[in-house]
PDB file of N, CA and C in Angstrom:
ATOM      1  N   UNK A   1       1.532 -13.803  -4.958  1.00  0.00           N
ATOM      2  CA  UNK A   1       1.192 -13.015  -3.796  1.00  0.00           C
ATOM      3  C   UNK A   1       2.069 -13.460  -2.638  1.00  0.00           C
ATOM      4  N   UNK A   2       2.184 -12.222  -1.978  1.00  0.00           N
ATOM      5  CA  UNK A   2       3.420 -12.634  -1.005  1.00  0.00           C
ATOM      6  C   UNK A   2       2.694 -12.542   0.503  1.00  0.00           C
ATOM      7  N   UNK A   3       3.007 -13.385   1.877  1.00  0.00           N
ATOM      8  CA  UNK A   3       1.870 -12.620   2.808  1.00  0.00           C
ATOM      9  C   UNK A   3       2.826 -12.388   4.194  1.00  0.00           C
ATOM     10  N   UNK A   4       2.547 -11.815   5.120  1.00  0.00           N
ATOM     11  CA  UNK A   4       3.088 -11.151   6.530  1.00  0.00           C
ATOM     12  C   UNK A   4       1.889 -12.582   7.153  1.00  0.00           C
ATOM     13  N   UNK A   5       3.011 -13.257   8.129  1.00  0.00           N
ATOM     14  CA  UNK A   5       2.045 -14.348   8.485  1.00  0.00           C
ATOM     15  C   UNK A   5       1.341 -15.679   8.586  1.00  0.00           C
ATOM     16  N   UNK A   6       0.973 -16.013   9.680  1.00  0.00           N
ATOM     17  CA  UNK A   6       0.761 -17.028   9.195  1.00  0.00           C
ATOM     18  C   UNK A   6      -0.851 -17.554   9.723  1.00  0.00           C
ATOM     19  N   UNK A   7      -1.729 -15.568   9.564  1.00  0.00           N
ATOM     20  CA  UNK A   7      -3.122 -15.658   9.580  1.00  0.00           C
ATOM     21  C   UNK A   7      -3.822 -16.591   8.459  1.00  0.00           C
ATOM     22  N   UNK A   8      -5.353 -17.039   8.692  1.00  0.00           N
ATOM     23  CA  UNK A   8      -6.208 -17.543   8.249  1.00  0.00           C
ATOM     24  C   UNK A   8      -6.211 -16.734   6.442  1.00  0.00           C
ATOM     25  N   UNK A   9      -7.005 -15.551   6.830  1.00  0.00           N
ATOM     26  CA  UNK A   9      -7.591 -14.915   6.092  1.00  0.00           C
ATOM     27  C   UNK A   9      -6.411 -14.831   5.210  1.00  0.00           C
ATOM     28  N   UNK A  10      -5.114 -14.251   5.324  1.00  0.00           N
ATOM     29  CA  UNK A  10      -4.111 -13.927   4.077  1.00  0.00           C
ATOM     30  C   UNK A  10      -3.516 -15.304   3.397  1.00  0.00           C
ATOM     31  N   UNK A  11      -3.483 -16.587   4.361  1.00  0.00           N
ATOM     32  CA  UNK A  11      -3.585 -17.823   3.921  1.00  0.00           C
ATOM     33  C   UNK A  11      -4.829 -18.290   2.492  1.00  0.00           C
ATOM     34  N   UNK A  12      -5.701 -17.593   2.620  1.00  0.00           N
ATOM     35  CA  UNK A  12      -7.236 -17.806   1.346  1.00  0.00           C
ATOM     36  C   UNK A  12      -6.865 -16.712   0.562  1.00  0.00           C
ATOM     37  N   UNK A  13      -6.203 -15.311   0.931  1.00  0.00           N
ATOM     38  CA  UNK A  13      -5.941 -14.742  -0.180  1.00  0.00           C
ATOM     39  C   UNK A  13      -5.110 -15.169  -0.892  1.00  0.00           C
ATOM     40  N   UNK A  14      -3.631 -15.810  -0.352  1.00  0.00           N
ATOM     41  CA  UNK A  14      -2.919 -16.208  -1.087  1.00  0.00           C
ATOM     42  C   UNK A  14      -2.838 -17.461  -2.133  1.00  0.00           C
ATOM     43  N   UNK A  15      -4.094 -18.515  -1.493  1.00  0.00           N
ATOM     44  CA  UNK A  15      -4.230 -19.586  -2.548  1.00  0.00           C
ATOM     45  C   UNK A  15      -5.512 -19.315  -3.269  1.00  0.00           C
ATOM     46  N   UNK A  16      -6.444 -18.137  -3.011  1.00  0.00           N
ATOM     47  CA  UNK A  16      -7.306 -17.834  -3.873  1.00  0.00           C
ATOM     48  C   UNK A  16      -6.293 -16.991  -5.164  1.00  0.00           C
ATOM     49  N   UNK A  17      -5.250 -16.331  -5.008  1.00  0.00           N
ATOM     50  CA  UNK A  17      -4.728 -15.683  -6.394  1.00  0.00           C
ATOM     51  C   UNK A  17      -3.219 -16.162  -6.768  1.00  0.00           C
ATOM     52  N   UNK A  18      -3.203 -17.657  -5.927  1.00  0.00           N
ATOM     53  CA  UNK A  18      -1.657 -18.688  -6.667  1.00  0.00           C
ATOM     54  C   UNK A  18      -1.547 -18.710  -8.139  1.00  0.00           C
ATOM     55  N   UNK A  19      -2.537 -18.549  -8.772  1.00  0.00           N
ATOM     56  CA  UNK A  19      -2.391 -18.682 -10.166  1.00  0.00           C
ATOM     57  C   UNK A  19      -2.837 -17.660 -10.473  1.00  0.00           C
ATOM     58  N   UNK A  20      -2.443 -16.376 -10.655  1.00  0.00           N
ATOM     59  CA  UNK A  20      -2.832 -15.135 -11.321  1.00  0.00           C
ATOM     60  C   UNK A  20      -2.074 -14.134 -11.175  1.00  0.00           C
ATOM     61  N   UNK A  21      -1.054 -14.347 -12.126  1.00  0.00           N
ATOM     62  CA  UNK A  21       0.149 -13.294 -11.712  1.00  0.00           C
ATOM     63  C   UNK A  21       0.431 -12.041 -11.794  1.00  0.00           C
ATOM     64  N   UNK A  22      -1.140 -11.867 -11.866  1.00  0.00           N
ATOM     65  CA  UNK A  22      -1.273 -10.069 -11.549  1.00  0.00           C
ATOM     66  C   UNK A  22      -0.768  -9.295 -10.321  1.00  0.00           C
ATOM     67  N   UNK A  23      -1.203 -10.392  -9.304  1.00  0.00           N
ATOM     68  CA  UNK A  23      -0.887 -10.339  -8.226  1.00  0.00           C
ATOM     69  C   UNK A  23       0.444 -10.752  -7.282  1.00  0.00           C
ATOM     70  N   UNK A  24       1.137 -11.304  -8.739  1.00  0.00           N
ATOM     71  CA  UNK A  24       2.556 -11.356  -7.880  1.00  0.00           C
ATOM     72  C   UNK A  24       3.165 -10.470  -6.930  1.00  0.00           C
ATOM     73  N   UNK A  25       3.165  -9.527  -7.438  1.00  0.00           N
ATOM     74  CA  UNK A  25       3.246  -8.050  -6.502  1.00  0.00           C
ATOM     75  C   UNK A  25       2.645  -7.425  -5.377  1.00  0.00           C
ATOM     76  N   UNK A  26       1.719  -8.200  -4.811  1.00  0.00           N
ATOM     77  CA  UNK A  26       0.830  -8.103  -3.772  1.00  0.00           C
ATOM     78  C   UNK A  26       1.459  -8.661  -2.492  1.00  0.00           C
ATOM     79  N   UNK A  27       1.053  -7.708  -1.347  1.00  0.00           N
ATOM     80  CA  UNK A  27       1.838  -8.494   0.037  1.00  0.00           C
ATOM     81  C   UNK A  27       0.014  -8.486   0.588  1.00  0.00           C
ATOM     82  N   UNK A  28      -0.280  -9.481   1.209  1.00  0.00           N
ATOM     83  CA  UNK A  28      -1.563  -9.987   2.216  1.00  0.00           C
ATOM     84  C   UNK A  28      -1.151  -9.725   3.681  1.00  0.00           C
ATOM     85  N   UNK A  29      -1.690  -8.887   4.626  1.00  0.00           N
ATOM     86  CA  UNK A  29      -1.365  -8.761   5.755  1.00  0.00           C
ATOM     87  C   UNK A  29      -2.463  -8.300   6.624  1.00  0.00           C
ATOM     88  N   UNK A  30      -2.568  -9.630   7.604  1.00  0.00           N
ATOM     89  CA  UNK A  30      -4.309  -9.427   8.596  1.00  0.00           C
ATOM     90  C   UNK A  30      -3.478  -8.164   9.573  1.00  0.00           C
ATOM     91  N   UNK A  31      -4.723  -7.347   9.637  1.00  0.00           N
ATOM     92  CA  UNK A  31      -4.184  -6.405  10.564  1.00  0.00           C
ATOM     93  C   UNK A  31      -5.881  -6.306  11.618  1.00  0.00           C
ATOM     94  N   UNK A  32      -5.435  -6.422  13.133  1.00  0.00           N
ATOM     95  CA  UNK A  32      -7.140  -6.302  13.407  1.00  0.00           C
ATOM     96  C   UNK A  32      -7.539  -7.633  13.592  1.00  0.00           C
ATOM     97  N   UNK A  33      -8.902  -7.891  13.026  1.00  0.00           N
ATOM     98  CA  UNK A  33      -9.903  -8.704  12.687  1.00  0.00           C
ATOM     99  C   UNK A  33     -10.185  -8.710  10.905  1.00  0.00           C
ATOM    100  N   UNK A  34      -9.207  -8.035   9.974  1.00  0.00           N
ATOM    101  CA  UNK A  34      -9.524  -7.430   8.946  1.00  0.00           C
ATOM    102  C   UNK A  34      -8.209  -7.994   7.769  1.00  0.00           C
ATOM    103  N   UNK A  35      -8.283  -7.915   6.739  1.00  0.00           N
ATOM    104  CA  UNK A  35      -7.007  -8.140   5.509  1.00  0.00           C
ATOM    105  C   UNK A  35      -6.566  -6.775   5.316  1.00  0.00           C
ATOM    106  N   UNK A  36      -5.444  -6.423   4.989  1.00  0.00           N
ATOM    107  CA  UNK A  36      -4.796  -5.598   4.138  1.00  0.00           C
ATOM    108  C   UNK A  36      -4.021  -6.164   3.222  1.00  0.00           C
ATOM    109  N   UNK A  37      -4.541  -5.249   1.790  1.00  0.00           N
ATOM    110  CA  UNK A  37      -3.463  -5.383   1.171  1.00  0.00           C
ATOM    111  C   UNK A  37      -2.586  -4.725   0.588  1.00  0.00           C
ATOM    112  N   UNK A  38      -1.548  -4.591  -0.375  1.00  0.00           N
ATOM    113  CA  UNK A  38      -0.570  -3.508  -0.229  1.00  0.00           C
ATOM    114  C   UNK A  38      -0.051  -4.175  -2.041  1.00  0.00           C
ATOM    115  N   UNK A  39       0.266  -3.049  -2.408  1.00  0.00           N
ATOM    116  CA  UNK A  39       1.022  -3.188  -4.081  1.00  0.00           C
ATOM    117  C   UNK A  39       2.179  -2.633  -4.002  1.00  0.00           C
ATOM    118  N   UNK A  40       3.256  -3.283  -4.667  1.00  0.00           N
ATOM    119  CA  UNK A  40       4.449  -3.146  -4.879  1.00  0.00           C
ATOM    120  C   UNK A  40       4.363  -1.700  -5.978  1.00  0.00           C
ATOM    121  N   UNK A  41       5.210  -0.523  -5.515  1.00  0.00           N
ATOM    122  CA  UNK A  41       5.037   0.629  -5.933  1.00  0.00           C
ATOM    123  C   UNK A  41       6.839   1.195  -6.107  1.00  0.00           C
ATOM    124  N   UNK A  42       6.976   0.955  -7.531  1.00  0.00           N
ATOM    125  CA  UNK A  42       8.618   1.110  -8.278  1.00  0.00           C
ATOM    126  C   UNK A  42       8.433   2.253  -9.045  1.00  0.00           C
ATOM    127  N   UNK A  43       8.940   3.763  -8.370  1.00  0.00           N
ATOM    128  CA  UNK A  43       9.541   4.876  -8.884  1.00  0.00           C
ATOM    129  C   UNK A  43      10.217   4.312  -9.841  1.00  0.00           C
ATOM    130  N   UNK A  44       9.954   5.191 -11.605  1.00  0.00           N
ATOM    131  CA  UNK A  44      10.393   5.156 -12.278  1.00  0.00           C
ATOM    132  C   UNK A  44      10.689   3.945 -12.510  1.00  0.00           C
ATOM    133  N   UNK A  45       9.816   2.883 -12.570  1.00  0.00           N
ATOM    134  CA  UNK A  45      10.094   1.563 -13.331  1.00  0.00           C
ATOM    135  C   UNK A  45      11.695   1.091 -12.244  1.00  0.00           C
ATOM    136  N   UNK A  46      12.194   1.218 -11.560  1.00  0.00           N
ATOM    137  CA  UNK A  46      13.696   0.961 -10.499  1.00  0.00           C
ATOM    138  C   UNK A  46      12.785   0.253  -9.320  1.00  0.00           C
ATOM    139  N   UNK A  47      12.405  -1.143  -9.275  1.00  0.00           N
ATOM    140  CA  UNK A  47      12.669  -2.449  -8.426  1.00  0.00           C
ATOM    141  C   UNK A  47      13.487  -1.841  -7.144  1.00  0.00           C
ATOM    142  N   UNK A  48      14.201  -1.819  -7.221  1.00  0.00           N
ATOM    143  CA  UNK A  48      15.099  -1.490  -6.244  1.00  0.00           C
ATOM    144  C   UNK A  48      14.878  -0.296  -5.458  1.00  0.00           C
ATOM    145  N   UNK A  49      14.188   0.563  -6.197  1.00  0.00           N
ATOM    146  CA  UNK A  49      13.205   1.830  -5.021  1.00  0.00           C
ATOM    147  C   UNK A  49      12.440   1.322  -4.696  1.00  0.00           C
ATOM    148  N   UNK A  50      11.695   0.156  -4.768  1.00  0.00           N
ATOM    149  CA  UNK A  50      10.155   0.034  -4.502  1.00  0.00           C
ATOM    150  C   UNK A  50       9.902   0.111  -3.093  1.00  0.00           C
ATOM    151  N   UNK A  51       8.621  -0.328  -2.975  1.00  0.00           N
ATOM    152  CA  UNK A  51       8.338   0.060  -1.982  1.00  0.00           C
ATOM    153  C   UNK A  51       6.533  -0.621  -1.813  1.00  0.00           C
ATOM    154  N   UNK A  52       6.351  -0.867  -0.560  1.00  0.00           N
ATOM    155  CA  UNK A  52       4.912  -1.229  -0.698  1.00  0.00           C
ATOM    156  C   UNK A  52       3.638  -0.516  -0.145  1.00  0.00           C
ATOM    157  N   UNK A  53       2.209   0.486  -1.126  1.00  0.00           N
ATOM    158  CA  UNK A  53       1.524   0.854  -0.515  1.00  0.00           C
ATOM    159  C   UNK A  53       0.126   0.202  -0.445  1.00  0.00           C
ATOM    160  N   UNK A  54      -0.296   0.695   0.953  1.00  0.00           N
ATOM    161  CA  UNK A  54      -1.878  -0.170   1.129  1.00  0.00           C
ATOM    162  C   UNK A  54      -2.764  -0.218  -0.558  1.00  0.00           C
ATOM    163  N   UNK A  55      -3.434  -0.722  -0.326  1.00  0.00           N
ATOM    164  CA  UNK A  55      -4.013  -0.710  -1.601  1.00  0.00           C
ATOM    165  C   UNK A  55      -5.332  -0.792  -1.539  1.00  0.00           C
ATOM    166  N   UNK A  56      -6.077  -2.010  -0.519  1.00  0.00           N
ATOM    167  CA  UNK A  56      -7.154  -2.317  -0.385  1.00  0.00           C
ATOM    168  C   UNK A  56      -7.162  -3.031   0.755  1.00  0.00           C
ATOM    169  N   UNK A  57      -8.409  -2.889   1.343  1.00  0.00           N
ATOM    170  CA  UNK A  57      -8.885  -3.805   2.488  1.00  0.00           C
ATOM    171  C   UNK A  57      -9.845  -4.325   2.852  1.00  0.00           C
ATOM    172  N   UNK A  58     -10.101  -5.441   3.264  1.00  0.00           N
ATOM    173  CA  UNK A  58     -11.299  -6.208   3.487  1.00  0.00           C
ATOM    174  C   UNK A  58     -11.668  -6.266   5.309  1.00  0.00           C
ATOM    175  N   UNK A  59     -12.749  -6.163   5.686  1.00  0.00           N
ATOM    176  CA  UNK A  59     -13.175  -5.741   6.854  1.00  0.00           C
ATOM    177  C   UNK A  59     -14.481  -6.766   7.239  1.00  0.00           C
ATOM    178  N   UNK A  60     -14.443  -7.186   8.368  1.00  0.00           N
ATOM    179  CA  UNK A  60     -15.506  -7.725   8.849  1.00  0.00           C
ATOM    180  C   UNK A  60     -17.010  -6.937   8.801  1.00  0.00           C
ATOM    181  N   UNK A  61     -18.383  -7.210   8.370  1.00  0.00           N
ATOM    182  CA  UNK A  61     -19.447  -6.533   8.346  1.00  0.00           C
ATOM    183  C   UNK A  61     -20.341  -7.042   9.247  1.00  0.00           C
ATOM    184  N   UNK A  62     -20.253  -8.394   9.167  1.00  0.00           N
ATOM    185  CA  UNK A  62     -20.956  -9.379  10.365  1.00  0.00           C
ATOM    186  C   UNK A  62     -20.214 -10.731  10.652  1.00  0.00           C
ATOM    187  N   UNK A  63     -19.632 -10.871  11.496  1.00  0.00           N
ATOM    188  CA  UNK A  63     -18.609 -12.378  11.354  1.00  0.00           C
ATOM    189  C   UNK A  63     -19.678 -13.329  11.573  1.00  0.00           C
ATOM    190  N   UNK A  64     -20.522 -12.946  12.063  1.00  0.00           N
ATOM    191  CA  UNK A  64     -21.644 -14.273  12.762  1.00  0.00           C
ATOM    192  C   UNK A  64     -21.963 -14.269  11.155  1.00  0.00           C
ATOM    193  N   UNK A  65     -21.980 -13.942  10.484  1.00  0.00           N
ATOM    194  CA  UNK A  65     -22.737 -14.654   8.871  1.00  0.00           C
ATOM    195  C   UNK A  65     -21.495 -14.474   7.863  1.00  0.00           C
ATOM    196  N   UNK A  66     -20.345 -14.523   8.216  1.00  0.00           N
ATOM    197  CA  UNK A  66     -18.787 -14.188   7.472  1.00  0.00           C
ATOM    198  C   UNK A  66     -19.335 -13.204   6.611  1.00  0.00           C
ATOM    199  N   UNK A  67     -19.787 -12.035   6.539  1.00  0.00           N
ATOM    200  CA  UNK A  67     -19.549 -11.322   5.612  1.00  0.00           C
ATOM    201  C   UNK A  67     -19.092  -9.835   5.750  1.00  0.00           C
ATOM    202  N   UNK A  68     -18.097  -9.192   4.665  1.00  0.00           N
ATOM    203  CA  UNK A  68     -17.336  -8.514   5.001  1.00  0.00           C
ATOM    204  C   UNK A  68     -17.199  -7.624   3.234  1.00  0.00           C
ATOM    205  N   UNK A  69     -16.730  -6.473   3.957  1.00  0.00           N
ATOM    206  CA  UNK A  69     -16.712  -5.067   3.013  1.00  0.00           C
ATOM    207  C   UNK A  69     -15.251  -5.074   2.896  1.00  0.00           C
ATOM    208  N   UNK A  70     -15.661  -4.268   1.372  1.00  0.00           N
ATOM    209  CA  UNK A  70     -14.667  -4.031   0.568  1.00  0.00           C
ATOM    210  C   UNK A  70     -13.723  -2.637   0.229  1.00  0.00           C
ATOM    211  N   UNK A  71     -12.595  -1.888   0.646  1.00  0.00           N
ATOM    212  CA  UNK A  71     -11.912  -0.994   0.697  1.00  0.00           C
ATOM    213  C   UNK A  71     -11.286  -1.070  -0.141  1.00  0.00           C
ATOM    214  N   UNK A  72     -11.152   0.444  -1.015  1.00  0.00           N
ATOM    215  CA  UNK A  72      -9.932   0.478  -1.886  1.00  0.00           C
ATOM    216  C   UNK A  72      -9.389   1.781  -1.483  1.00  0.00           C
ATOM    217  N   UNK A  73      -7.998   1.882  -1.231  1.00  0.00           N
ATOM    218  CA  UNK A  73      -7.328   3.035  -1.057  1.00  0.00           C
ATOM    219  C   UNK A  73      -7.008   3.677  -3.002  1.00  0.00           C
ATOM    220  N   UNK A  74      -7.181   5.204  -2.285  1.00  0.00           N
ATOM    221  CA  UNK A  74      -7.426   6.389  -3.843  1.00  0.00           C
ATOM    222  C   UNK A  74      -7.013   7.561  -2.986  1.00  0.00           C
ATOM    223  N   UNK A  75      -5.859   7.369  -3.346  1.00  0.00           N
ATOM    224  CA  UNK A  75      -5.165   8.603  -2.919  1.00  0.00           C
ATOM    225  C   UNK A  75      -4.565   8.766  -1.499  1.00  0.00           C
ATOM    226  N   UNK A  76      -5.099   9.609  -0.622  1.00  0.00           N
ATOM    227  CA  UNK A  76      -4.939   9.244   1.215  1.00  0.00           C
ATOM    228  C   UNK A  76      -6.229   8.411   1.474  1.00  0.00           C
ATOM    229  N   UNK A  77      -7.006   8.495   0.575  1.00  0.00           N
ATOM    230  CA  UNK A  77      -8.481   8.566   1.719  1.00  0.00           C
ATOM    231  C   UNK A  77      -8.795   7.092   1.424  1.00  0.00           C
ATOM    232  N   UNK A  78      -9.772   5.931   1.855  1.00  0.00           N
ATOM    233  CA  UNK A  78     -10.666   4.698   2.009  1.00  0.00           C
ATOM    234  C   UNK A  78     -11.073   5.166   0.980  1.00  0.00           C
ATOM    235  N   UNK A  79     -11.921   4.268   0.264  1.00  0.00           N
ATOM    236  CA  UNK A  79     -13.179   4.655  -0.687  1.00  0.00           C
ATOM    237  C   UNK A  79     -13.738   3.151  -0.466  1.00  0.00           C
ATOM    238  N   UNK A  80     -15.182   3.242  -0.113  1.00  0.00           N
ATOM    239  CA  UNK A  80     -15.553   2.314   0.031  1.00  0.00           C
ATOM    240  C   UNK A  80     -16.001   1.275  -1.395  1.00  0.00           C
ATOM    241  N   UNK A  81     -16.121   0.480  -1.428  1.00  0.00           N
ATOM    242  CA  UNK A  81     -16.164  -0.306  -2.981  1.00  0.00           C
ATOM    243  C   UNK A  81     -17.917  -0.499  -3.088  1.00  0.00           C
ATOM    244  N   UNK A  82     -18.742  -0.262  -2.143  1.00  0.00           N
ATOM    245  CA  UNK A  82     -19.789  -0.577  -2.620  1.00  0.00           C
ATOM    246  C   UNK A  82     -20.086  -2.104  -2.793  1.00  0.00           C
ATOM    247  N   UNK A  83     -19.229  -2.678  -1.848  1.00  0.00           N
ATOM    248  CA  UNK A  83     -19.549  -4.293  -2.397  1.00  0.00           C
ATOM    249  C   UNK A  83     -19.095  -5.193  -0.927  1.00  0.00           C
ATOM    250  N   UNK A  84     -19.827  -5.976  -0.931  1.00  0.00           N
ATOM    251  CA  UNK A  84     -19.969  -6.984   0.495  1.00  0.00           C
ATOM    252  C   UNK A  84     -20.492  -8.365   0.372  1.00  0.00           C
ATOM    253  N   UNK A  85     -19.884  -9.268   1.081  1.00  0.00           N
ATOM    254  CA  UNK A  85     -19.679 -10.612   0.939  1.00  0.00           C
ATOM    255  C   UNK A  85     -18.854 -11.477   1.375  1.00  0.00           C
ATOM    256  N   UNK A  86     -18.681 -13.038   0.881  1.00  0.00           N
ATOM    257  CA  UNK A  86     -17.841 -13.673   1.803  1.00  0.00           C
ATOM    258  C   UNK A  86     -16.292 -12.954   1.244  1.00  0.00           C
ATOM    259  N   UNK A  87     -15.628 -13.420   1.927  1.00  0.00           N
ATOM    260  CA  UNK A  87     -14.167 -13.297   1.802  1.00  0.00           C
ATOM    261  C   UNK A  87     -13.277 -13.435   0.584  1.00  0.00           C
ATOM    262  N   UNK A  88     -13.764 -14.594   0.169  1.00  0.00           N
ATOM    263  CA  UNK A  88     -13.582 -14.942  -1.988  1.00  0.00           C
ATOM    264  C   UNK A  88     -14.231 -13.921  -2.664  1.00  0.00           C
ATOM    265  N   UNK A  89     -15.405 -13.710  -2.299  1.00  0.00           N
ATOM    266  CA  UNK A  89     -16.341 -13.058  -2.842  1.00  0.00           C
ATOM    267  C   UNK A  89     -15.759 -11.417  -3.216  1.00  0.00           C
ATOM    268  N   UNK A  90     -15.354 -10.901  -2.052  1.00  0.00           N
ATOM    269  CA  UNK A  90     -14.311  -9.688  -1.892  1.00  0.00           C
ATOM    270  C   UNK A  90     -13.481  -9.646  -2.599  1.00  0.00           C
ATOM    271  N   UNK A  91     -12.390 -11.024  -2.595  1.00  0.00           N
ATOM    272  CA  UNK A  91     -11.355 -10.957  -2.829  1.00  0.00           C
ATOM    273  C   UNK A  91     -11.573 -11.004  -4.796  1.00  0.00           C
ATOM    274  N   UNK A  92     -12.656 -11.958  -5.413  1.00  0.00           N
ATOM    275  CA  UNK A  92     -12.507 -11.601  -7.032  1.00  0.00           C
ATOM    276  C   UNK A  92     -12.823 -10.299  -7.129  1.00  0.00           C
ATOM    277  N   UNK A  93     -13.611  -9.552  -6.527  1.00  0.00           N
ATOM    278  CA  UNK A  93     -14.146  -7.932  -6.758  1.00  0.00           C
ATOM    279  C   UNK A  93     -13.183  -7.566  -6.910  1.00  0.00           C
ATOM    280  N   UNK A  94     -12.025  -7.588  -6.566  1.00  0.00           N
ATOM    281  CA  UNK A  94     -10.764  -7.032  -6.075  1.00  0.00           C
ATOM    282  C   UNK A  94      -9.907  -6.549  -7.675  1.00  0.00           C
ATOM    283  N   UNK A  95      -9.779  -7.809  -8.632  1.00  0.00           N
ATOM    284  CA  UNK A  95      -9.573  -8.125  -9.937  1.00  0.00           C
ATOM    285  C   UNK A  95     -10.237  -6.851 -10.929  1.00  0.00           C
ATOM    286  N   UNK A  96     -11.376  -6.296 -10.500  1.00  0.00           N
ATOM    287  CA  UNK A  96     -11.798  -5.128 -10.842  1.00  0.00           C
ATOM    288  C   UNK A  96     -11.089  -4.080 -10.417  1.00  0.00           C
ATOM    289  N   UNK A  97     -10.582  -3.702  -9.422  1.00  0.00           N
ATOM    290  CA  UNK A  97      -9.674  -2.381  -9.342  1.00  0.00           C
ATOM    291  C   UNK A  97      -8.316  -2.883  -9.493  1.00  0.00           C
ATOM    292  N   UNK A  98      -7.267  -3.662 -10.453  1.00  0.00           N
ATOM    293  CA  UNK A  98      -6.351  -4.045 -10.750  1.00  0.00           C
ATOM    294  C   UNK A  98      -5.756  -2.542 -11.201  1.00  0.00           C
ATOM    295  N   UNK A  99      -4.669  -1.841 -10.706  1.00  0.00           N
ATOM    296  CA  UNK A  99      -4.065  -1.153 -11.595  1.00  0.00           C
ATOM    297  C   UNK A  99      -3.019  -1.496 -12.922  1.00  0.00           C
TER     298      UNK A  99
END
C-alpha cells in the first residue's frame, strides 16, 4: 500500500495491510477528517495507462468513541457498507470488497 502523507489514519492503514499484497495497489489518502482510498485501475492489463480510482472510504461516525463508517464506491455513486467501527475494524471489512 502506497499513501499521500504523512496523516495518522493512512499511517494504520498502511501498517495494518504491510503484509497483504492484495493491496499493493492501493494509494491511502486522509482527505477531511476521513480516509480515502483509491485502486490502481490498468486499461487493458497496460501499467502504463493506469491510473488511480476512489474505491472506498472510511468516515468519522462519532470521534468521541473512534468509531467510523464504511464506504465503497460502485460505479459514480457511495454505497454505504452497512458496517461501523474502529478504524482496523473498517479497514479488515474492507478485504471483503477486494476486487
Amino acid at each position: 500500500m502506497r499513501r499521500i502523507g504523512t496523516g495518522e489514519m493512512a499511517a494504520r492503514a498502511q501498517a495494518r495491510f504491510a503484509h497483504d499484497p492484495r493491496f499493493d495497489d492501493t494509494l491511502a489518502m486522509e482527505k477531511g477528517n476521513g480516509l480515502l482510498l483509491y485502486e490502481m485501475v490498468a486499461p487493458h492489463e497496460q501499467p502504463q495507462l493506469g491510473y488511480y480510482a476512489e474505491w472506498a472510504r472510511i468516515a468519522p461516525h462519532d470521534q468521541r468513541r473512534s468509531v467510523y463508517t464504511l464506504s465503497v464506491k460502485r460505479g459514480r455513486r457511495w454505497e454505504m457498507a452497512d458496517f461501523e467501527g474502529t478504524l482496523e475494524q473498517c479497514l479488515d471489512e474492507l478485504k471483503r470488497y477486494l476486487r
